[in-house]
Protein backbone atom coordinates (compact mmCIF):
# COMPACT_ATOMS: atom_id res chain seq x y z
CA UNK A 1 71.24 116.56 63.80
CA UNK A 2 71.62 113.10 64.89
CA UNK A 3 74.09 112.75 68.10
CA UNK A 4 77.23 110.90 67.63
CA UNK A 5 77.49 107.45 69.51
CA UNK A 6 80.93 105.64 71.21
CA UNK A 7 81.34 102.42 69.92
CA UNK A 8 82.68 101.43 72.93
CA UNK A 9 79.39 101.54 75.39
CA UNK A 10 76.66 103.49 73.02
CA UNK A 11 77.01 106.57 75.05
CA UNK A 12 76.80 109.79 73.21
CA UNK A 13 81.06 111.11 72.70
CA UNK A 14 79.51 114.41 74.50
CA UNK A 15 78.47 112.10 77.62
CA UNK A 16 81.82 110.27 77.20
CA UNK A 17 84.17 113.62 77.30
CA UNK A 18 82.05 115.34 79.84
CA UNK A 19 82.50 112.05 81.91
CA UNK A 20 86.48 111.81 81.35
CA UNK A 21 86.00 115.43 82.44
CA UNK A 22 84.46 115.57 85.58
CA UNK A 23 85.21 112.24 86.65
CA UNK A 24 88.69 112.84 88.61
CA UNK A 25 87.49 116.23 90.26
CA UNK A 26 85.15 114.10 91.81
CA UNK A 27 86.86 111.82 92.93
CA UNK A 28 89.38 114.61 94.76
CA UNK A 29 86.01 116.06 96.09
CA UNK A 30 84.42 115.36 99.39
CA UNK A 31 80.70 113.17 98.26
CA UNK A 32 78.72 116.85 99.54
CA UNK A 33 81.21 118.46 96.55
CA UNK A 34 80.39 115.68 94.08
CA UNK A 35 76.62 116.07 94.86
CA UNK A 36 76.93 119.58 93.59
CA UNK A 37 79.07 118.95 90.78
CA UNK A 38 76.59 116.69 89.66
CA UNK A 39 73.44 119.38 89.70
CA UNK A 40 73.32 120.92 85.86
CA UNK A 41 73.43 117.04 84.81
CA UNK A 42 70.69 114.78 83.83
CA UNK A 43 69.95 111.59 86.17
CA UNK A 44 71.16 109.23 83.84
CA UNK A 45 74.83 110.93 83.45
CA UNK A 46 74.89 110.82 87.24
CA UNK A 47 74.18 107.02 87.20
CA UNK A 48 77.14 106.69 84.53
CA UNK A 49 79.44 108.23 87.17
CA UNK A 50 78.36 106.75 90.17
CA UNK A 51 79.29 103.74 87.82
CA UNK A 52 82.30 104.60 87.01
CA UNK A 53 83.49 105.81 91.14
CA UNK A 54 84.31 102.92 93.85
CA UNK A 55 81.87 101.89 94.84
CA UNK A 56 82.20 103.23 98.83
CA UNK A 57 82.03 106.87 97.13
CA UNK A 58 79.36 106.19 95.17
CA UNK A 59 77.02 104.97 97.58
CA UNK A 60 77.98 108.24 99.71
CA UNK A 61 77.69 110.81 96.94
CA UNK A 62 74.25 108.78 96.76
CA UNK A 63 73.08 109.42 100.14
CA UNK A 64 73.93 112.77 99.96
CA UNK A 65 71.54 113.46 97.30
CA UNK A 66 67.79 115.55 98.05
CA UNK A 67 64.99 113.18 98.02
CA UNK A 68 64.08 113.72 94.85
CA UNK A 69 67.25 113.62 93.15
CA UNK A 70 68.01 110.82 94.53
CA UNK A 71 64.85 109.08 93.13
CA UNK A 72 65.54 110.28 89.69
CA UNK A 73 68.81 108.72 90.19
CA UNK A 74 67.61 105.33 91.07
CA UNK A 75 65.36 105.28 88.19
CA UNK A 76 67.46 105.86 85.80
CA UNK A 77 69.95 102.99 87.02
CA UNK A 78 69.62 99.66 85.95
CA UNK A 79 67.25 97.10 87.91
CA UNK A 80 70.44 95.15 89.23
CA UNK A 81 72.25 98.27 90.21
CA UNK A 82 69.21 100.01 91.48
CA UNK A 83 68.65 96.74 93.69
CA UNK A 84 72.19 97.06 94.37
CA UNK A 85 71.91 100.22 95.52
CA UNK A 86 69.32 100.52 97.80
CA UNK A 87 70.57 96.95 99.38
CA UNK A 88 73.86 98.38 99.92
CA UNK A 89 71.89 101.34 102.09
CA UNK A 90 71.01 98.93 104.79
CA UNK A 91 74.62 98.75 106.00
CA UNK A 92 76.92 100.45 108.47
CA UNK A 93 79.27 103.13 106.87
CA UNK A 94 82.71 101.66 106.31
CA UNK A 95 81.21 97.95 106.32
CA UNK A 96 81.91 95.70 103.41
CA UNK A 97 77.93 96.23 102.82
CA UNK A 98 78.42 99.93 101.55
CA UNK A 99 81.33 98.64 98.86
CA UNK A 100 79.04 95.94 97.00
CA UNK A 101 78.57 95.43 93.42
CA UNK A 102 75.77 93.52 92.18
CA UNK A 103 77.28 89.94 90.56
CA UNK A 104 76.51 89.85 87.14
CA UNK A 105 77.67 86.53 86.05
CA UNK A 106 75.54 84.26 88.30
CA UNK A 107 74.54 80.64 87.38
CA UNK A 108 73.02 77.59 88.40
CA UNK A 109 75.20 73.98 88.47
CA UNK A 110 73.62 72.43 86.10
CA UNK A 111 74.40 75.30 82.84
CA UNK A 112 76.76 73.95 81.06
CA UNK A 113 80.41 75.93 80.16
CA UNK A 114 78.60 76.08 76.79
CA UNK A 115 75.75 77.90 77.91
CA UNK A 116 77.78 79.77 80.07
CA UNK A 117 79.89 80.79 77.74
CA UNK A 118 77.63 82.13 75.62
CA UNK A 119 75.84 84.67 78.15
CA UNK A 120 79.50 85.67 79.78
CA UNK A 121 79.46 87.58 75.55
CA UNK A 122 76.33 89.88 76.75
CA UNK A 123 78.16 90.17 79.97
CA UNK A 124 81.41 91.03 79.25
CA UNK A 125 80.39 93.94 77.05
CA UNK A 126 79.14 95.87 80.00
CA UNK A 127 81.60 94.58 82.98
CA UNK A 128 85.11 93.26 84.09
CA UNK A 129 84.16 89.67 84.73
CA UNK A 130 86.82 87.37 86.80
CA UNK A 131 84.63 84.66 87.89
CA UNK A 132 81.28 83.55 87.56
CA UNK A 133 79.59 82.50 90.53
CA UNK A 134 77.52 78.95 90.67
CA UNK A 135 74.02 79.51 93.02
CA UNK A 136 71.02 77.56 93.77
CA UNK A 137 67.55 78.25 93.75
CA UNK A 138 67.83 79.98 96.48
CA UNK A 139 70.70 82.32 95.62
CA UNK A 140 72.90 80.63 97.88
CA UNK A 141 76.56 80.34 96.78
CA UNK A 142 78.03 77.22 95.95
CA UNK A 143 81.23 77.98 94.17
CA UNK A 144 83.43 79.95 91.95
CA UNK A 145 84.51 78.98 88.61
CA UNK A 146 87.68 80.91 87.33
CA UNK A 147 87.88 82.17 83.86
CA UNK A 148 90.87 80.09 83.22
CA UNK A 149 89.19 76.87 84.38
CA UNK A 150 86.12 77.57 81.73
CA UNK A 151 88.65 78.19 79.20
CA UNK A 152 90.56 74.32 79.56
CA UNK A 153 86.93 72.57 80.26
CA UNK A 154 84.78 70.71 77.69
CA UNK A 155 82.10 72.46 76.60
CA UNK A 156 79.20 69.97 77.52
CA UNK A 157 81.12 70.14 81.38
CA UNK A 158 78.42 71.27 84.14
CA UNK A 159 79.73 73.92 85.89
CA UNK A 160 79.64 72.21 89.62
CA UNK A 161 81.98 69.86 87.87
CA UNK A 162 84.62 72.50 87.27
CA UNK A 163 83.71 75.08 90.28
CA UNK A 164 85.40 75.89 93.04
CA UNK A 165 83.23 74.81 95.94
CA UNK A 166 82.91 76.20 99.34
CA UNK A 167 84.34 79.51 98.79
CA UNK A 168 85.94 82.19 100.88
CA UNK A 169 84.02 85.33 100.71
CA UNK A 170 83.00 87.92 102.88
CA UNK A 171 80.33 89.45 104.82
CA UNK A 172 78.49 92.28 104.77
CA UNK A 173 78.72 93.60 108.20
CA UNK A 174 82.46 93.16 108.26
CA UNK A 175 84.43 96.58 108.65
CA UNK A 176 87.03 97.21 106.09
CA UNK A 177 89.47 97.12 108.52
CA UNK A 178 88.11 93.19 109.73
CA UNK A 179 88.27 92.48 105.27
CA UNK A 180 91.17 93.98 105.00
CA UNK A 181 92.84 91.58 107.64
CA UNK A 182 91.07 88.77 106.04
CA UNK A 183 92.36 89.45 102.54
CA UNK A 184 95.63 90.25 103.32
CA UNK A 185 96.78 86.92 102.33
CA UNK A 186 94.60 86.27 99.39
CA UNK A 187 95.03 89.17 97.08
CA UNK A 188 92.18 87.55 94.73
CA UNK A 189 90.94 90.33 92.38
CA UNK A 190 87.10 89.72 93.32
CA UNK A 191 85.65 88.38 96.76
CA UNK A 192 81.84 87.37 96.79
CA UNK A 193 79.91 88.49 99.81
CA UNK A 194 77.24 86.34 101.11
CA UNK A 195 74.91 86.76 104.06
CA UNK A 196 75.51 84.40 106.92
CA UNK A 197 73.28 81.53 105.57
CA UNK A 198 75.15 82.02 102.32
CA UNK A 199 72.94 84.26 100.07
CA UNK A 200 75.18 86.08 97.65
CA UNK A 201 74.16 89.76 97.76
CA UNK A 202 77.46 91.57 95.72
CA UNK A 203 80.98 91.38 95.33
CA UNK A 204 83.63 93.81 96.01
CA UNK A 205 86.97 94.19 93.92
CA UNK A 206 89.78 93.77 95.55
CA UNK A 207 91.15 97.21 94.35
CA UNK A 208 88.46 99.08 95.74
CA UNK A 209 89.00 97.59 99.03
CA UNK A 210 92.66 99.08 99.57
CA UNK A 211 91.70 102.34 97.94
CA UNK A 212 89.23 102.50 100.90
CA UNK A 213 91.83 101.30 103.14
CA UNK A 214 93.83 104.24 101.84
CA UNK A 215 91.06 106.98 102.00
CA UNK A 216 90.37 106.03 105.78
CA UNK A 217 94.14 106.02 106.55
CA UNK A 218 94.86 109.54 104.88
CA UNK A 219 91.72 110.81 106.67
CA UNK A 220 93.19 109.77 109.96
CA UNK A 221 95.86 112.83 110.86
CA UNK A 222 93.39 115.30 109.61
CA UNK A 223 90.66 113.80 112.52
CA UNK A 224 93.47 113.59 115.38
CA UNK A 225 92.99 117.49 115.03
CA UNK A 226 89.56 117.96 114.01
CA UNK A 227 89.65 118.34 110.15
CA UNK A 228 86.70 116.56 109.02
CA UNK A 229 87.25 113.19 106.87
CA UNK A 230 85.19 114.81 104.13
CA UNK A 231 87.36 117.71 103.39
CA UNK A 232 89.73 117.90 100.47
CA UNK A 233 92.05 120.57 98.71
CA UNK A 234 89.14 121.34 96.65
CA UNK A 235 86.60 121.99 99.28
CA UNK A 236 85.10 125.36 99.27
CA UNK A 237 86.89 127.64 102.26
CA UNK A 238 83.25 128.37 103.81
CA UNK A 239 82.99 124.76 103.99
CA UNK A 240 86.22 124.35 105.10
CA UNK A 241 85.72 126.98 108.08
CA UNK A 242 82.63 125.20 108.84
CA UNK A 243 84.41 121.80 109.47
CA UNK A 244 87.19 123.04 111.84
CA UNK A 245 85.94 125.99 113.70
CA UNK A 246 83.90 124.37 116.02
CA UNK A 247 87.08 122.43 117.05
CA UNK A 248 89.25 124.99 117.46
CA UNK A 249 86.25 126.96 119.77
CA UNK A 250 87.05 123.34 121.61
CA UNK A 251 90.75 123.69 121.53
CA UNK A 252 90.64 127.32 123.17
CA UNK A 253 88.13 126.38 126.20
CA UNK A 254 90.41 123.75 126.86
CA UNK A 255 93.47 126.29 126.93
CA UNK A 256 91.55 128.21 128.86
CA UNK A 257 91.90 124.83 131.43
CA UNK A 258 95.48 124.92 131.19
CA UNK A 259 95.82 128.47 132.05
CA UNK A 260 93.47 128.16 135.41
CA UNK A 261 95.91 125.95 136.73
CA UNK A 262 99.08 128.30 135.79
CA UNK A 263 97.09 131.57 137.19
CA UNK A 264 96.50 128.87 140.21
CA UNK A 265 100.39 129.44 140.80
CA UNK A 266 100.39 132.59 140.25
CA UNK A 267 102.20 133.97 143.33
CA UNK A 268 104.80 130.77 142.79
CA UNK A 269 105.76 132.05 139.27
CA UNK A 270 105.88 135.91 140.66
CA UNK A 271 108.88 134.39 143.70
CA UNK A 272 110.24 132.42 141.21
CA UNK A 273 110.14 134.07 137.92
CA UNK A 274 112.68 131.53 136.01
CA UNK A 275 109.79 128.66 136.54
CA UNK A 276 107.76 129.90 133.26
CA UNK A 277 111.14 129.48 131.56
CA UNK A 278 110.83 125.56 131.47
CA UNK A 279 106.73 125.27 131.41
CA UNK A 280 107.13 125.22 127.74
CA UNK A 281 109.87 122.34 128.18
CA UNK A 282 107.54 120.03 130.19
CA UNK A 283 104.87 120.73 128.08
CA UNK A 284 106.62 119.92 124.67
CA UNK A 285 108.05 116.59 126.31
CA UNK A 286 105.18 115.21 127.63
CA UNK A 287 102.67 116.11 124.48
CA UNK A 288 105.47 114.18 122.34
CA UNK A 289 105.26 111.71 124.56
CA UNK A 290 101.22 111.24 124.47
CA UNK A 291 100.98 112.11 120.87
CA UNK A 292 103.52 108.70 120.62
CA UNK A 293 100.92 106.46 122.73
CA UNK A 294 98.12 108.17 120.45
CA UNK A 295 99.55 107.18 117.34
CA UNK A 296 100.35 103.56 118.49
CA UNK A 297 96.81 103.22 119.75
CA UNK A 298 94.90 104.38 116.25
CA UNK A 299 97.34 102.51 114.46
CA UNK A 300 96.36 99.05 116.61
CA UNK A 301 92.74 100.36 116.22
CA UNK A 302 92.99 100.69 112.21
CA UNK A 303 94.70 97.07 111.59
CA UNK A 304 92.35 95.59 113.80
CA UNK A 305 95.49 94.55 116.37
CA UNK A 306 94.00 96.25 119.40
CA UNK A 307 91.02 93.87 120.34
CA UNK A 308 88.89 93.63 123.56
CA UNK A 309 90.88 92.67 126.41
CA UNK A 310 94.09 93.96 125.45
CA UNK A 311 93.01 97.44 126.66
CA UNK A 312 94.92 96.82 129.67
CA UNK A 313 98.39 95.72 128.69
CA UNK A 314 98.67 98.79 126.41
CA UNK A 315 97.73 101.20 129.18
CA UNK A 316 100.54 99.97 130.99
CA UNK A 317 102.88 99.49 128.26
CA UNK A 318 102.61 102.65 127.75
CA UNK A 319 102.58 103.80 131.40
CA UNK A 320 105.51 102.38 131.77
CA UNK A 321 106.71 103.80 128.59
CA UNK A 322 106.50 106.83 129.77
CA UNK A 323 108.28 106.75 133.31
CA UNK A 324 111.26 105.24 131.35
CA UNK A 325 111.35 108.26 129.03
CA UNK A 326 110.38 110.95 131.52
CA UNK A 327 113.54 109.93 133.34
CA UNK A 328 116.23 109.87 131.00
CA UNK A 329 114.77 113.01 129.57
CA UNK A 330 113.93 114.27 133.29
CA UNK A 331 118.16 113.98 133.77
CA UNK A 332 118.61 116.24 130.96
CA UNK A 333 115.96 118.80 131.67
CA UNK A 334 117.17 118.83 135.47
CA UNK A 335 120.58 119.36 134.50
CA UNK A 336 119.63 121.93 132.38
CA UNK A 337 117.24 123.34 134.89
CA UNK A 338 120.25 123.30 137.67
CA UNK A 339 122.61 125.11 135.41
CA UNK A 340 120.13 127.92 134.25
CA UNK A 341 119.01 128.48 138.21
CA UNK A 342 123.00 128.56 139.03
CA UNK A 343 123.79 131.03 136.52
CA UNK A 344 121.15 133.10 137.95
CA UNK A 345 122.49 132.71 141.10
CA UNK A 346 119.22 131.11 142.72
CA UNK A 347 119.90 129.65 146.56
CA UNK A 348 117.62 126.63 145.35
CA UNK A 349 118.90 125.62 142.02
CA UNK A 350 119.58 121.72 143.42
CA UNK A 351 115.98 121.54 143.75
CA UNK A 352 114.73 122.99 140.90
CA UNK A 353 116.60 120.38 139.13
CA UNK A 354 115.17 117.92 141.31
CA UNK A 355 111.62 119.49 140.99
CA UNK A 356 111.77 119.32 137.02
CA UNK A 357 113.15 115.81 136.86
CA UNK A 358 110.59 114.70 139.13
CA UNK A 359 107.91 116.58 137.09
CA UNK A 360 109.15 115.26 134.10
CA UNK A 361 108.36 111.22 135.34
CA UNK A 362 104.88 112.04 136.33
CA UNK A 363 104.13 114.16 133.30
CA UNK A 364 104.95 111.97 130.38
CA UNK A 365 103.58 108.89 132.74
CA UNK A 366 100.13 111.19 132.66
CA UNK A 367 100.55 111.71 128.96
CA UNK A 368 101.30 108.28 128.15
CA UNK A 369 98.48 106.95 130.09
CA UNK A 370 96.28 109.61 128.32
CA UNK A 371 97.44 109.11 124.90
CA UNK A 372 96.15 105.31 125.20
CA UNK A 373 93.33 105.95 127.11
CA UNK A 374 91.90 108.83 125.29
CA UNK A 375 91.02 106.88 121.96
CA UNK A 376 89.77 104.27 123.93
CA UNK A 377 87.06 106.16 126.22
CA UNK A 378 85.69 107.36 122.55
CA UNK A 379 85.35 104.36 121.07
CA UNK A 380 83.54 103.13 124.21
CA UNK A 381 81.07 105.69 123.70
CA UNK A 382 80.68 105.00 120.40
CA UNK A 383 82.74 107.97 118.64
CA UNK A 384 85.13 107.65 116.02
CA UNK A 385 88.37 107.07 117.85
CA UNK A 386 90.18 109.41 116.00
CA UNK A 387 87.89 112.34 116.13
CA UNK A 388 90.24 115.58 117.65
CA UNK A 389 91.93 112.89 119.71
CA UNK A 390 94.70 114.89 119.84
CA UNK A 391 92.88 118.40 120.99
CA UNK A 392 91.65 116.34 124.26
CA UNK A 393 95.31 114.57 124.49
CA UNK A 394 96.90 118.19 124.56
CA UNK A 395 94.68 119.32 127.50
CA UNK A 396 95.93 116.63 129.69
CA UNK A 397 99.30 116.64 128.87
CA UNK A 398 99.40 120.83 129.31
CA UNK A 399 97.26 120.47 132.66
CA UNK A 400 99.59 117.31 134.23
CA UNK A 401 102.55 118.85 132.99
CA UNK A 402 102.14 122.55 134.61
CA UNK A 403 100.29 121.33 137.48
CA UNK A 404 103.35 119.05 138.72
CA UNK A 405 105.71 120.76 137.83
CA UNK A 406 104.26 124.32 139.77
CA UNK A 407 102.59 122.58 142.41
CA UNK A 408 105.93 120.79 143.58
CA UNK A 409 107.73 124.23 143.28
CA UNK A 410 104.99 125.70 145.48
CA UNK A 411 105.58 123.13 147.86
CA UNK A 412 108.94 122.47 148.27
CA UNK A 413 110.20 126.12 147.68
């Protein structure tokens, strides 16, 4: 029996409705879930998905293929997207090199808008085309020419009359957050990317750029506490357990940290019993306060604001940040602190309100200083800045907090 064919691309309606199908589970899935999803299927539906997915995903699900898989893949992918492909490869992840698409509607000066025309039909069948680009013999780009501009133009016009020359476009090494910032104020629906001597290699939709832009920002509260940018509501719970244990094994050696220096004040809590009463206060404070620095740090690191050389002012911005809030929240605390220590009749309830305002200054300075620095030190050794940021934040905040505030009780009690 003879299978039934869309008019709308030639695909077979089964291919079409198992697409339409699987299509948005994938994208909800991390690429390791969309590699399996894609297993029972034959190489050539997988290449009509990867199609269909931005193309950032695409080129991950990709990579995450086996060997041979992966090979079938590529073979059963056109010669332009195959090339496309396996150029994109070469790139950094989250460059504008791993969002490419290959430009279809690529021309020399000298066609015509006749001749041009008349191959955008074949084109236009298979792709969205906005512009076609105008190249010379060497691939270089020389301008854009806008649909509406081939539209109002004679037919017998060259297309270098009618193009726009020089360009803006992008570059392949750029991060998304660097294309991003340069885009910001365009908002064109297609940008070319060219190599540095001008050699067109793809062109990324403008779309796709701030659904990336939107994928890395979602992913970034999950990392702060070591849930893995890959994981979604539909990953697997094994999976799931296999992303964030580790991190949490992390999280409990360095609460193991915190509570060496309270069992180092042992005896201090034992003569004064109503100190463990506020170590929950100064801890609270000052991780609110670090988590604050943390988040404006990340943020500055995302939008590309935070550059080299302004390390320094926001260390002490937020140092001094954080003496200004650890005071006027010290006042309340050691107000607090003096009342409690009255009503239980303690001979050194003064101090204890001194102690806790004074511990509050030096821990939220500590945790401000931290929260800046933290994100910082990883990205200097070449980590993702975001990665359980907030697991390493929470150990200095917990150690500087307790270890002030007890170690000026065992001294000056």
């Amino acid at each position: 029996m003879p299978t039934t064919q869309s008019s709308a691309d030639n695909r077979p309606v089964e291919t079409i409705t198992a697409i339409d199908a699987l299509l948005p589970r994938i994208v909800e899935a991390a690429p390791a879930e969309g590699v399996k999803m894609l297993e029972p299927y034959p190489a050539d539906f997988a290449v009509h998905m990867l199609e269909l997915l931005n193309p950032a995903l695409a080129q991950a699900v990709l990579a995450r293929f086996p060997s041979d898989r992966r090979q079938k893949v590529l073979a059963a992918a056109s010669p332009a997207l195959r090339q496309q492909w396996m150029r994109n490869e070469a790139y950094p992840e989250h460059s504008i090199g791993r969002m490419m698409e290959p430009p279809l509607a690529v021309f020399r000066p000298e066609a015509t808008v006749a001749q041009t025309t008349e191959e955008l039909r074949h084109f236009v069948t298979r792709a969205f085309i906005t512009y076609a680009f105008v190249v010379d013999e060497q691939e270089r780009l020389l301008g854009v020419v806008a649909m509406r501009e081939m539209l109002l133009a004679q037919s017998d016009q060259r297309l270098d009359e009618i193009m726009i020359k020089n360009p803006f476009h992008l570059t392949p090494e750029l991060s998304l957050t660097e294309a991003m910032r340069a885009t910001v104020v365009r908002h064109y629906p297609v940008y070319p990317v060219c190599e540095k001597d001008g050699l067109l290699v793809g062109l990324v939709r403008g779309q796709m750029l701030f659904e990336a832009q939107t994928v890395e920002l979602s992913a970034q509260p999950g990392s702060m506490v070591g849930v893995e940018r890959e994981e979604r509501l539909a990953t697997p719970w094994l999976r799931s357990l296999k992303f964030r244990h580790p991190w949490l094994q992390l999280n409990l050696l360095t609460a193991f940290i915190a509570a060496a220096v309270v069992g180092l004040f042992e005896q201090t809590l034992e003569r004064i019993v109503l100190l463990a009463v506020f170590l929950p206060v100064l801890a609270g404070q000052s991780g609110n306060t670090g988590c604050q620095a943390l988040a404006v740090a990340l943020r500055g690191m995302t939008l590309g604001e935070l550059k080299s050389g302004k390390e320094k002012r926001l260390v002490c911005k937020e140092a001094l940040l954080g003496v200004c809030n650890g005071a006027l929240v010290g006042v309340t605390a050691g107000l607090g602190m003096f009342a409690y220590a009255a009503l239980q009749k303690h001979p050194s309830a003064p101090l204890l309100g001194l102690i806790v305002f004074i511990a509050m200054i030096g821990s939220c300075l500590i945790s401000g200083i931290s929260g800046a620095l933290i994100p910082l030190v990883l990205r200097k050794l070449g980590a993702d800045p975001a990665t359980a940021s907030s697991i390493f934040l929470t150990t200095a905040t917990d150690v500087a907090s307790m270890g002030i505030f007890l170690g000026l009780a065992a001294m000056l009690i």
